[in-house]
N, C-alpha and C. Protein backbone atom coordinates (compact mmCIF):
# COMPACT_ATOMS: atom_id res chain seq x y z
N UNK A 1 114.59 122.56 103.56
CA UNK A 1 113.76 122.70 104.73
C UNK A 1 113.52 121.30 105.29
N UNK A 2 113.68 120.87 106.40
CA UNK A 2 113.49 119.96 107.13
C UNK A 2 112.19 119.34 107.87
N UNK A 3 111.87 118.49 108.73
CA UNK A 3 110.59 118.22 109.02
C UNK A 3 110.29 118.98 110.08
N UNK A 4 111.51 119.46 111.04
CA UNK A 4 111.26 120.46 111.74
C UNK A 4 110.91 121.78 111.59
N UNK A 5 111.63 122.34 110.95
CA UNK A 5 111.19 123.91 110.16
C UNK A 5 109.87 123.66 109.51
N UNK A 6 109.93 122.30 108.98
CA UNK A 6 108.18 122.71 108.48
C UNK A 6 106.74 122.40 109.35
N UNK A 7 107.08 121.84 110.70
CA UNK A 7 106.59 121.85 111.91
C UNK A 7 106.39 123.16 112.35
N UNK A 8 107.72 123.49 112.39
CA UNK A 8 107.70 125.11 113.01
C UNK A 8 106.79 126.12 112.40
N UNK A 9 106.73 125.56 111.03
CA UNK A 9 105.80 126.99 110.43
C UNK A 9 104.18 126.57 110.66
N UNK A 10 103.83 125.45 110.76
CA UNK A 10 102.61 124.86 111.32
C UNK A 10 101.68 125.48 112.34
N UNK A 11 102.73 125.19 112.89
CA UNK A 11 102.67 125.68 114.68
C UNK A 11 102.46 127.34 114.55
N UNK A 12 103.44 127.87 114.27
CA UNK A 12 103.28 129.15 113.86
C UNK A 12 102.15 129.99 113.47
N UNK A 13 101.45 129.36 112.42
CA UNK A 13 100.21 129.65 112.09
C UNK A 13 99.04 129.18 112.61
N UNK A 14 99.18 127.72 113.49
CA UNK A 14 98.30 127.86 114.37
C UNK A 14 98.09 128.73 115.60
N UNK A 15 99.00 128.94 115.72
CA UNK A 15 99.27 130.30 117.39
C UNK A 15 98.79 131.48 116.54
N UNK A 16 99.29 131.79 115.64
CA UNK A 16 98.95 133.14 114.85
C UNK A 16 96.66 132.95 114.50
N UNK A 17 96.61 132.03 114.60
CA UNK A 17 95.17 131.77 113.96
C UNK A 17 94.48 131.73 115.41
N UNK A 18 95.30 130.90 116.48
CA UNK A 18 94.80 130.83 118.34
C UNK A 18 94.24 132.28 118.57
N UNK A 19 95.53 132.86 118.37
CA UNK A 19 95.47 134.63 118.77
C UNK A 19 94.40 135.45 118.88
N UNK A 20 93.85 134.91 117.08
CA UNK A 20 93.20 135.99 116.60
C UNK A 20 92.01 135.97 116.69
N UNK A 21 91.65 134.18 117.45
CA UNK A 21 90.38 134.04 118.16
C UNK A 21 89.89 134.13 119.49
N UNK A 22 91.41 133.87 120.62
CA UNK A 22 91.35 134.78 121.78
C UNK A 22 90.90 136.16 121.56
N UNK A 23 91.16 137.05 120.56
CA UNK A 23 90.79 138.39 120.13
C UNK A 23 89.70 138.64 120.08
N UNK A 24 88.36 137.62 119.26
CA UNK A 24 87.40 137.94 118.83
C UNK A 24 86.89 136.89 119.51
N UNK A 25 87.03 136.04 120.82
CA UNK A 25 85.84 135.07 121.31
C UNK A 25 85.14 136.41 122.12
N UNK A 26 83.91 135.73 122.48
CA UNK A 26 82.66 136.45 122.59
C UNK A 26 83.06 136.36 124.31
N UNK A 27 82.73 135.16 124.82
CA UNK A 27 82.96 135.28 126.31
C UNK A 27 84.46 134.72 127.09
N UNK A 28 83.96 135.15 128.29
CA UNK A 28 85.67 134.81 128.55
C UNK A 28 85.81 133.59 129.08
N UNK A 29 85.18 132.60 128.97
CA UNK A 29 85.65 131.06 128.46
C UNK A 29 86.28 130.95 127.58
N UNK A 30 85.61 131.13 126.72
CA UNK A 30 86.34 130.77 125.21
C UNK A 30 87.46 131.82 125.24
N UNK A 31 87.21 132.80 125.62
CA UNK A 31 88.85 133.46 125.35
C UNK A 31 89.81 132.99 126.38
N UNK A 32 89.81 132.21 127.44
CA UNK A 32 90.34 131.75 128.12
C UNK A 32 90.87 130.61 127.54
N UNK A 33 90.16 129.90 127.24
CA UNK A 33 90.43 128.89 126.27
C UNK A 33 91.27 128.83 125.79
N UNK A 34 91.14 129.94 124.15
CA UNK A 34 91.80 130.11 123.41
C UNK A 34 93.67 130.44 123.73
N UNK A 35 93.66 131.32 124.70
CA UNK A 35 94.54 131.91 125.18
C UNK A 35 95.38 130.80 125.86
N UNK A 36 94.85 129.84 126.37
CA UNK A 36 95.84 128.73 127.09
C UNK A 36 96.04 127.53 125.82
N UNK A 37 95.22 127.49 124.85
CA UNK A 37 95.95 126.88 123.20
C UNK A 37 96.64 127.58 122.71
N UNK A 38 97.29 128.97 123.09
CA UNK A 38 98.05 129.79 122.35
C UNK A 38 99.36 129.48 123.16
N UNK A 39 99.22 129.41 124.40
CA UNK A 39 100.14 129.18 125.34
C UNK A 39 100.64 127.98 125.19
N UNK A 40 100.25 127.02 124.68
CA UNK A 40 100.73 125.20 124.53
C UNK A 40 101.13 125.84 123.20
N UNK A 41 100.85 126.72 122.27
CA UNK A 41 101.49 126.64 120.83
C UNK A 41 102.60 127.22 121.21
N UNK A 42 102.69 127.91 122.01
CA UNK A 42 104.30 128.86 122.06
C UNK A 42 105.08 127.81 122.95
N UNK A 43 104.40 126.96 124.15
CA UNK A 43 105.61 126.15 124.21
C UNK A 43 106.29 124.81 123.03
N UNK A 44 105.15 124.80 122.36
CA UNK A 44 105.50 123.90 121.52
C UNK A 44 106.57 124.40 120.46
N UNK A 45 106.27 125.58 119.64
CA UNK A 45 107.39 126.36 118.67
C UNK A 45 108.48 126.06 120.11
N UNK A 46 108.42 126.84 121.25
CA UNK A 46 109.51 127.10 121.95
C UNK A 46 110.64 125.51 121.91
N UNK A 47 110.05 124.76 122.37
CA UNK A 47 110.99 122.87 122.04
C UNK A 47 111.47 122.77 121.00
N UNK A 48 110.84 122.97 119.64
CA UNK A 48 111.10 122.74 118.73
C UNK A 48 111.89 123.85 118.33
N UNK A 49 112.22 124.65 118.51
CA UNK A 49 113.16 125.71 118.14
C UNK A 49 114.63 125.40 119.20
N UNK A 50 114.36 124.78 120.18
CA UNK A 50 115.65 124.39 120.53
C UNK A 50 116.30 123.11 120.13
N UNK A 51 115.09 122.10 119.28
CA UNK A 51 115.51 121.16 119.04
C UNK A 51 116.15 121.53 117.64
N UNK A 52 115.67 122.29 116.94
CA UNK A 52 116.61 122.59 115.46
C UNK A 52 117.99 123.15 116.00
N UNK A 53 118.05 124.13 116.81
CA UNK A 53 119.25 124.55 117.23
C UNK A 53 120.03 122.96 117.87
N UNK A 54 119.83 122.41 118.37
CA UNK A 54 120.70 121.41 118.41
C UNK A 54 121.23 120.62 117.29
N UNK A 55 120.42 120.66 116.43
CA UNK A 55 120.79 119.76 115.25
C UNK A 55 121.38 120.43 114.52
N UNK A 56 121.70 121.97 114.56
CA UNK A 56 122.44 122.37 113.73
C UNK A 56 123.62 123.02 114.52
N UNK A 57 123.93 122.45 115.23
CA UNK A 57 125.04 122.73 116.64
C UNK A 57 125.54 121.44 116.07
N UNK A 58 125.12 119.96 115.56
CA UNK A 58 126.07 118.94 116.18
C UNK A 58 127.25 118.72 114.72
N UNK A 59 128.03 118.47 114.80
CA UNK A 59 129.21 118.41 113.53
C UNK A 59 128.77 117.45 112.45
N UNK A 60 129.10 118.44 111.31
CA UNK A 60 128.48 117.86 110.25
C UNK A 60 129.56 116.42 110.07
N UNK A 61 128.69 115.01 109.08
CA UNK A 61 129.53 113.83 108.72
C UNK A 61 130.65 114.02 107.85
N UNK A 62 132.15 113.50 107.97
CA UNK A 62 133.22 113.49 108.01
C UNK A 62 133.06 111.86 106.82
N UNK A 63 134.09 112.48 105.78
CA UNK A 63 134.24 111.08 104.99
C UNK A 63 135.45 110.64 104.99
N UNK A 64 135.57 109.90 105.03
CA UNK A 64 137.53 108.85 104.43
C UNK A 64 138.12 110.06 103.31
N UNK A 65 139.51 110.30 103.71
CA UNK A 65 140.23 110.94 102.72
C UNK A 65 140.97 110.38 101.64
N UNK A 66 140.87 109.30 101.92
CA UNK A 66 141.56 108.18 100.95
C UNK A 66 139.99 107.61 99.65
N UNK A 67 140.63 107.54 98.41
CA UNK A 67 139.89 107.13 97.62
C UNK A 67 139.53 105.61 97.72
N UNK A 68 138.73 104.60 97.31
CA UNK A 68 138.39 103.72 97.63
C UNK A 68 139.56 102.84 96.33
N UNK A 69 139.89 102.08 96.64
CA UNK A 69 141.08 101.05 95.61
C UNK A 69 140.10 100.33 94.36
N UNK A 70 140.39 100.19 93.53
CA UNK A 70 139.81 99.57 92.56
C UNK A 70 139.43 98.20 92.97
N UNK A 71 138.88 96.88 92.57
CA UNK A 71 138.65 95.89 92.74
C UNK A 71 140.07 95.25 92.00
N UNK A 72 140.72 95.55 91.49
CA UNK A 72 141.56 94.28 90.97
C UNK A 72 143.11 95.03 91.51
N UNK A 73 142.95 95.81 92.27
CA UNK A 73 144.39 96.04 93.40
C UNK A 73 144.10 95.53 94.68
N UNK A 74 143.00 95.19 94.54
CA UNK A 74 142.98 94.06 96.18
C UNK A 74 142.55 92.66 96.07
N UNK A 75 143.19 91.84 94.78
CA UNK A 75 142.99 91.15 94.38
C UNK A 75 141.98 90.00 94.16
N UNK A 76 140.29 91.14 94.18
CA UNK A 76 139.44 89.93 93.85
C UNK A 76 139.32 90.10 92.59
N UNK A 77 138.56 88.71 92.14
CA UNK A 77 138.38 88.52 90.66
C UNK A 77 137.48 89.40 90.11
N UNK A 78 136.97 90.13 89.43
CA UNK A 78 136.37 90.93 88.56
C UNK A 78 135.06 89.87 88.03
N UNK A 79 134.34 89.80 87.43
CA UNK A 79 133.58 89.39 86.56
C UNK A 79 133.36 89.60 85.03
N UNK A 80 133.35 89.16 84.02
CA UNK A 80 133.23 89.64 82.84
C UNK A 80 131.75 89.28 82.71
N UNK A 81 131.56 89.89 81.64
CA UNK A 81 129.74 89.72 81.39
C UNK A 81 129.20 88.64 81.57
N UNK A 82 127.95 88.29 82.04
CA UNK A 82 127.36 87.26 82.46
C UNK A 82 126.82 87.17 81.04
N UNK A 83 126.83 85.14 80.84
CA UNK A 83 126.33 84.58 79.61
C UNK A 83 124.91 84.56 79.70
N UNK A 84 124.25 84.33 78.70
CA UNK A 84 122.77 84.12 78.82
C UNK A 84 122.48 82.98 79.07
N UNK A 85 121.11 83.67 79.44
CA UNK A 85 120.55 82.09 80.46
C UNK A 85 119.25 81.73 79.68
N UNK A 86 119.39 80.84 79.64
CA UNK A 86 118.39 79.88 78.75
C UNK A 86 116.79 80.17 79.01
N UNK A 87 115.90 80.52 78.58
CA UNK A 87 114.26 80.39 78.85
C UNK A 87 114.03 79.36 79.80
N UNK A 88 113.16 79.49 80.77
CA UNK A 88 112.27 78.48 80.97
C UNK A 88 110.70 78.48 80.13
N UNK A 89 110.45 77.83 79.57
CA UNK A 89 109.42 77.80 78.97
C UNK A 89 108.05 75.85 79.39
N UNK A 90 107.00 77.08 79.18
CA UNK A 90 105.75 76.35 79.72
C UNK A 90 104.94 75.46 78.84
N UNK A 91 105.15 74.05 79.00
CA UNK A 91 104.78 73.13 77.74
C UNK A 91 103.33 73.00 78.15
N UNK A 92 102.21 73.77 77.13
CA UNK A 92 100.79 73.47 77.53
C UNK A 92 100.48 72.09 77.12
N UNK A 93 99.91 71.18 77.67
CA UNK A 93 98.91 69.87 77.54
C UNK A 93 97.74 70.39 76.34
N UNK A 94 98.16 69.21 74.96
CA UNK A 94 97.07 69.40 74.07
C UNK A 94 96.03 68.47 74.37
């Protein structure tokens, strides 16, 4: 699930929750209200539902068919294990 789909279900349940208080506001302000936040939630799902459809319209990434060459067929030097490296150490003042 993506950040969109989980936008989408957001939204969703806020329009579904808008609804159900346009339903039960007392006067018709507030249900007016309510009813034009329900209307910005459905255009909002509505964008965002065309914006997932685009993204899953555009062609998925394409890799090289060729395997990548080893390091010592294109002649750089390799490394063998790195030697150890000496301490630095902190001489306290007696």
């Amino acid at each position: 699930m993506n950040a969109i789909s989980t936008e989408m279900l957001y939204i969703q349940r806020r329009l579904d929750a808008t609804q159900v208080m346009a339903a039960a506001a007392a006067g018709p302000c507030a249900r007016v209200a309510h009813e034009t936040l329900a209307g910005l939630y459905g255009k909002t799902l509505a964008s965002l539902a065309a914006q997932l459809a685009c993204l899953l319209a555009e062609p998925p990434l394409t890799f090289a068919s060729h395997p990548l060459r080893p390091a010592r067929s294109v002649g750089l030097r390799v490394l063998g294990p790195a030697m150890p490296r000496s301490r630095l150490t902190l001489k306290l003042a007696c």
